[in-house]
N, C-alpha and C. Protein backbone atom coordinates (compact mmCIF):
# COMPACT_ATOMS: atom_id res chain seq x y z
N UNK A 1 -77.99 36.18 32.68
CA UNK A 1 -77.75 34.93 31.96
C UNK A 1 -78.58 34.94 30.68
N UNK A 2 -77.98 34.72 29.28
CA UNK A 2 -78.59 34.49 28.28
C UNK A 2 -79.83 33.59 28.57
N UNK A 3 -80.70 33.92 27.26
CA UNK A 3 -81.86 32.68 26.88
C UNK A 3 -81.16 31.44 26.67
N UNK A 4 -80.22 31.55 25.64
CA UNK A 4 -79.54 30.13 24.54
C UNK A 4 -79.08 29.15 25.84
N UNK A 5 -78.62 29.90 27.54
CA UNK A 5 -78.24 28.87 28.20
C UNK A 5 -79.65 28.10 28.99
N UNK A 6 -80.89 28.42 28.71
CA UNK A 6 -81.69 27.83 29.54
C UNK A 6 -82.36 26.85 28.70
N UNK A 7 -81.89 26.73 27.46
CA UNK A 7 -82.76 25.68 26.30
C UNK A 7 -82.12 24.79 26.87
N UNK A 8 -83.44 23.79 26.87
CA UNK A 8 -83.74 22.36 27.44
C UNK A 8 -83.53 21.53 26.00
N UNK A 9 -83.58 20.17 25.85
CA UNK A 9 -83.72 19.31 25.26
C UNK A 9 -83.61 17.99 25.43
N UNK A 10 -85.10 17.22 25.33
CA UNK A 10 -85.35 16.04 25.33
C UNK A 10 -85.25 15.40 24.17
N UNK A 11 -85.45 14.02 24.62
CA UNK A 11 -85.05 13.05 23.95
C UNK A 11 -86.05 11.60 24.34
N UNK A 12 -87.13 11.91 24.45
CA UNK A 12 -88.34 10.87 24.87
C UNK A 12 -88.23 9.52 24.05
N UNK A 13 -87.99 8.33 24.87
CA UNK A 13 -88.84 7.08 23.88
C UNK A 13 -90.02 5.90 24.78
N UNK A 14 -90.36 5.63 24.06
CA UNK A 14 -91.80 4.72 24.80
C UNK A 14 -91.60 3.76 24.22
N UNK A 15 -92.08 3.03 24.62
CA UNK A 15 -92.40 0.92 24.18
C UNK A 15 -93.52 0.85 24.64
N UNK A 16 -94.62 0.60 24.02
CA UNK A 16 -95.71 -0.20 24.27
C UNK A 16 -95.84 -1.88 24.20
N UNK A 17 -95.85 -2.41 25.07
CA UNK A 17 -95.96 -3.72 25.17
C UNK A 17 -97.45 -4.46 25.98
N UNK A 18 -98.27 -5.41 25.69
CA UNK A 18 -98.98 -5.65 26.37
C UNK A 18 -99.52 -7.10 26.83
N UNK A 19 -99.72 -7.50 27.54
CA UNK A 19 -100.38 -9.25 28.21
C UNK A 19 -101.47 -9.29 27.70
N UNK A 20 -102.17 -10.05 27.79
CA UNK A 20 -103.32 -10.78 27.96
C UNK A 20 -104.51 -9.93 26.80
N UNK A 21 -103.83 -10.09 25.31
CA UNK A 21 -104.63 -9.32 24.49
C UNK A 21 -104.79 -7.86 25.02
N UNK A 22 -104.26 -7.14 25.71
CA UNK A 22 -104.58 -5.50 25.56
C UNK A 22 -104.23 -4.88 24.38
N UNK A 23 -103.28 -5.23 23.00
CA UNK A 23 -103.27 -4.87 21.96
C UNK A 23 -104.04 -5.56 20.87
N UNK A 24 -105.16 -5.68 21.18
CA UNK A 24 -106.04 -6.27 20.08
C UNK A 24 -105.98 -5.65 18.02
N UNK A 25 -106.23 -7.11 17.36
CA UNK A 25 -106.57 -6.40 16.05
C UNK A 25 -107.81 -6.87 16.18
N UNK A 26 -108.32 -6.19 14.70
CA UNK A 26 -109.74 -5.97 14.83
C UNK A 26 -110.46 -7.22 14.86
N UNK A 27 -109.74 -8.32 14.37
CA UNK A 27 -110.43 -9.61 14.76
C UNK A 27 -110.31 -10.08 16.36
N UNK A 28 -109.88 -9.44 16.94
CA UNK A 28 -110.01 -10.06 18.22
C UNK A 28 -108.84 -10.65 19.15
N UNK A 29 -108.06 -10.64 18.22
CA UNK A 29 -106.51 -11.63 18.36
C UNK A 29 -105.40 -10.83 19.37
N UNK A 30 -105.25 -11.05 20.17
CA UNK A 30 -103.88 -10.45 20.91
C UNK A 30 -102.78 -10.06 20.35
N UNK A 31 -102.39 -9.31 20.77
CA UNK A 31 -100.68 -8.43 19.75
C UNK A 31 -100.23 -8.09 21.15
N UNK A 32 -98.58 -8.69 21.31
CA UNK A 32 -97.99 -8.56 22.17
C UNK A 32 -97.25 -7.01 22.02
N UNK A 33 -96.77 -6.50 20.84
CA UNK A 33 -96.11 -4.93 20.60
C UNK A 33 -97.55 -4.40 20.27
N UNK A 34 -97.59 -3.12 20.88
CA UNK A 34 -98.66 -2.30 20.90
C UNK A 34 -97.39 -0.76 19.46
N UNK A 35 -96.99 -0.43 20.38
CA UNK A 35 -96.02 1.30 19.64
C UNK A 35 -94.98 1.13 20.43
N UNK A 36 -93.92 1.78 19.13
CA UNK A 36 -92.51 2.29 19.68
C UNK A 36 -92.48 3.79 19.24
N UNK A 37 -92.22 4.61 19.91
CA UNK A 37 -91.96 5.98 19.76
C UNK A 37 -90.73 6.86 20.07
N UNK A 38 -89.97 7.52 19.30
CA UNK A 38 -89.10 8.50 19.30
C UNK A 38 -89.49 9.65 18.91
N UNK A 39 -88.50 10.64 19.86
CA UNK A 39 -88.62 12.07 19.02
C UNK A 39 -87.68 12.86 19.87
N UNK A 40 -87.85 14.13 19.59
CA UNK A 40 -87.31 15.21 20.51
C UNK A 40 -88.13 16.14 20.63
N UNK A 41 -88.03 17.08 21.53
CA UNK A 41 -88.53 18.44 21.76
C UNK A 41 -87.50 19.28 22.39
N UNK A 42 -87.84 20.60 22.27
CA UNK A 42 -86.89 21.44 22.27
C UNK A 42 -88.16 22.89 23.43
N UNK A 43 -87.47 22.98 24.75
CA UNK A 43 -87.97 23.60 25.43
C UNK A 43 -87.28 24.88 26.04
N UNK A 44 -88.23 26.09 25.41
CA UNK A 44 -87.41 27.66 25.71
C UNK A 44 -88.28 28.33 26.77
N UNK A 45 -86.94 28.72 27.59
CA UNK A 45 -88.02 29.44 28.09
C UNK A 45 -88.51 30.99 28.06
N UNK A 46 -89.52 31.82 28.40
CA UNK A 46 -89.29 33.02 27.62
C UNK A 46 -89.62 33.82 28.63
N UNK A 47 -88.42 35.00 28.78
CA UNK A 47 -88.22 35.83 29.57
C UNK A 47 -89.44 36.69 29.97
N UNK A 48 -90.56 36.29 30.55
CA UNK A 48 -91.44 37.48 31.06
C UNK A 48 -91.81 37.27 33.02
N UNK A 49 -91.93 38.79 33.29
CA UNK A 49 -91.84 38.97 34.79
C UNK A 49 -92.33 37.75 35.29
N UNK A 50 -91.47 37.42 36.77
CA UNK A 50 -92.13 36.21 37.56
C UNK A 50 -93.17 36.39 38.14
N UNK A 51 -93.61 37.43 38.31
CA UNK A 51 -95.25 37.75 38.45
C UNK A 51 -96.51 37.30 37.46
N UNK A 52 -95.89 36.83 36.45
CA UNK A 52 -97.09 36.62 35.32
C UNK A 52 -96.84 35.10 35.11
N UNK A 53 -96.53 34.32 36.09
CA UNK A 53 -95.83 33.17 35.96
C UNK A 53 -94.35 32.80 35.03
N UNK A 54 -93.80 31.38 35.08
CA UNK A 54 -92.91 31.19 33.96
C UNK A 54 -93.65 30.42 33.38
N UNK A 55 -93.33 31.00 32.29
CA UNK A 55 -93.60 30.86 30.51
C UNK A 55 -92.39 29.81 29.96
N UNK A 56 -93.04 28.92 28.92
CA UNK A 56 -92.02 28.05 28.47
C UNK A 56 -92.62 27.79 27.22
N UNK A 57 -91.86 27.81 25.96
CA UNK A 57 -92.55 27.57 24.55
C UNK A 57 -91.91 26.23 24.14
N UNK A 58 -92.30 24.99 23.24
CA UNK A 58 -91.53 23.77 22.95
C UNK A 58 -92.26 23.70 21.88
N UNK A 59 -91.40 22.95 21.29
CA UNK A 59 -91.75 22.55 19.60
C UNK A 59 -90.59 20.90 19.40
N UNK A 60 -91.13 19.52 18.80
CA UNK A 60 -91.15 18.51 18.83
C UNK A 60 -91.38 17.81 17.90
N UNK A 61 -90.42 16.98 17.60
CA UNK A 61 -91.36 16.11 16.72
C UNK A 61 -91.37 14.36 17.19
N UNK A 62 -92.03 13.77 17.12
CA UNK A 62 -92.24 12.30 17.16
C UNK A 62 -92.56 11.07 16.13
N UNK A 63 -91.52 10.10 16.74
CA UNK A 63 -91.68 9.01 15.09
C UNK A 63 -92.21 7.66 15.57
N UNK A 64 -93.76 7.12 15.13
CA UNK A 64 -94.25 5.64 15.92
C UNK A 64 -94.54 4.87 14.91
N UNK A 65 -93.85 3.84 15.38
CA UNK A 65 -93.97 2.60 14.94
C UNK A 65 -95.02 1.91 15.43
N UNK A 66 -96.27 1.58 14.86
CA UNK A 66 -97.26 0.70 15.05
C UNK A 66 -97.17 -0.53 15.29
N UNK A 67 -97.67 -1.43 15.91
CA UNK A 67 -98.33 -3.19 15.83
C UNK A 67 -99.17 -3.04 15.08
N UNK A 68 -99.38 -4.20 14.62
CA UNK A 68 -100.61 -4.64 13.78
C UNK A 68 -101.61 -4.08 14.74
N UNK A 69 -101.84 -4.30 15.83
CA UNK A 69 -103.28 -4.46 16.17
C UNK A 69 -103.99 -2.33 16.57
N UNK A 70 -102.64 -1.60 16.40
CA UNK A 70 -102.80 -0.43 16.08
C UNK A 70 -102.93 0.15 15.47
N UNK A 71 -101.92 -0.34 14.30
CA UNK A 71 -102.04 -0.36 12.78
C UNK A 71 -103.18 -0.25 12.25
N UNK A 72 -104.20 -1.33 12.67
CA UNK A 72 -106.02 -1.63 12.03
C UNK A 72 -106.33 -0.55 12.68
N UNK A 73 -106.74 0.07 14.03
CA UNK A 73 -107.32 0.93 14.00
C UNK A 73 -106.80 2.11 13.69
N UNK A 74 -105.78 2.33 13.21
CA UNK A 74 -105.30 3.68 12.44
C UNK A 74 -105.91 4.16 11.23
N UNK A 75 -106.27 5.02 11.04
CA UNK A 75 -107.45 5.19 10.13
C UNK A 75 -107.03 5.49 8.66
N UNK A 76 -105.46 5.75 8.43
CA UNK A 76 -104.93 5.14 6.90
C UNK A 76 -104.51 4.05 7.34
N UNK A 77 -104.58 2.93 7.89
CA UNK A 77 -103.52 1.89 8.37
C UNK A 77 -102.28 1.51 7.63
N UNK A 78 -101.44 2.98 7.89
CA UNK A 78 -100.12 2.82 8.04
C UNK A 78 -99.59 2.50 9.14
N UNK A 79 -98.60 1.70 9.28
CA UNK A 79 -97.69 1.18 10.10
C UNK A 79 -96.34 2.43 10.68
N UNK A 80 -96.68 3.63 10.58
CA UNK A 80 -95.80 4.55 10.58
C UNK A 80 -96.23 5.83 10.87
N UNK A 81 -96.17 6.77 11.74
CA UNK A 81 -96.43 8.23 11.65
C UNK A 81 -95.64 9.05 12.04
N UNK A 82 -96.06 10.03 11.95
CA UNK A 82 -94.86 11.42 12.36
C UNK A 82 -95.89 12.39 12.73
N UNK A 83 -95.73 12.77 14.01
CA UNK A 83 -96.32 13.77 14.96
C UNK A 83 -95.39 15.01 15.00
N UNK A 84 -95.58 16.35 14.80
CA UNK A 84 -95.19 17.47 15.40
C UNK A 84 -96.10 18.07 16.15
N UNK A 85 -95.21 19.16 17.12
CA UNK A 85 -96.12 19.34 18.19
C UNK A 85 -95.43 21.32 18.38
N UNK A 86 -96.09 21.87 19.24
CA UNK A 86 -95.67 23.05 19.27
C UNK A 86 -96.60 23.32 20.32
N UNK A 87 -96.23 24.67 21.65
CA UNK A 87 -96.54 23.89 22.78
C UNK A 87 -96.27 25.69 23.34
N UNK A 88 -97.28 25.73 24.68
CA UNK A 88 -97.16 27.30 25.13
C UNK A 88 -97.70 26.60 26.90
N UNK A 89 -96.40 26.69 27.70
CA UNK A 89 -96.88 26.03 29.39
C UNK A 89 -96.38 27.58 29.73
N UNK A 90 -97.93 27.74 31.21
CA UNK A 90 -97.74 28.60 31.93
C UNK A 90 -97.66 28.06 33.30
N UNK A 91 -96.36 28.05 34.15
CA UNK A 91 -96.78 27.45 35.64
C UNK A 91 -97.17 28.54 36.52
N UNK A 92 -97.32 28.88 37.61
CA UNK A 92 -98.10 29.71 38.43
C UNK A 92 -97.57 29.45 39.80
């Protein structure tokens, strides 16, 4: 069986939401949206003996939307970021 048929692909999203002030800004104030996050990753796996475990390489990117009260502690406080990621799992 080819490699090209064992590529995986996700499609992750998160909501951060929180009660009772757990998204604080820096004054102290409660924020009910904490982050919203999208992205994908893309997971290969790579052909080496099952004796040396399976090997899996991924590469990703992610897009978050801040709250205010994340926003402040973000250290440009932009309301916006973009994460890439690139990634080497050995299971056993």
């Amino acid at each position: 069986m080819p490699v090209v048929e064992k590529v995986r692909v996700n499609f992750p999203v998160i909501a951060g939401f929180g009660l009772s002030n757990y998204y604080e800004n820096a004054a102290g104030a409660g924020q009910g949206f904490g982050v919203f996050e999208f992205g994908t990753r893309v997971l290969i796996p790579i052909p080496i003996n099952r004796n040396y475990g399976q090997w899996t390489a991924s590469a990703g990117i992610r897009f978050l939307f801040l709250g205010d009260g994340a926003r402040q502690f973000n250290t440009n406080q932009k309301d916006f970021e973009v994460i890439g990621m690139v990634g080497l799992s050995v299971v056993y």
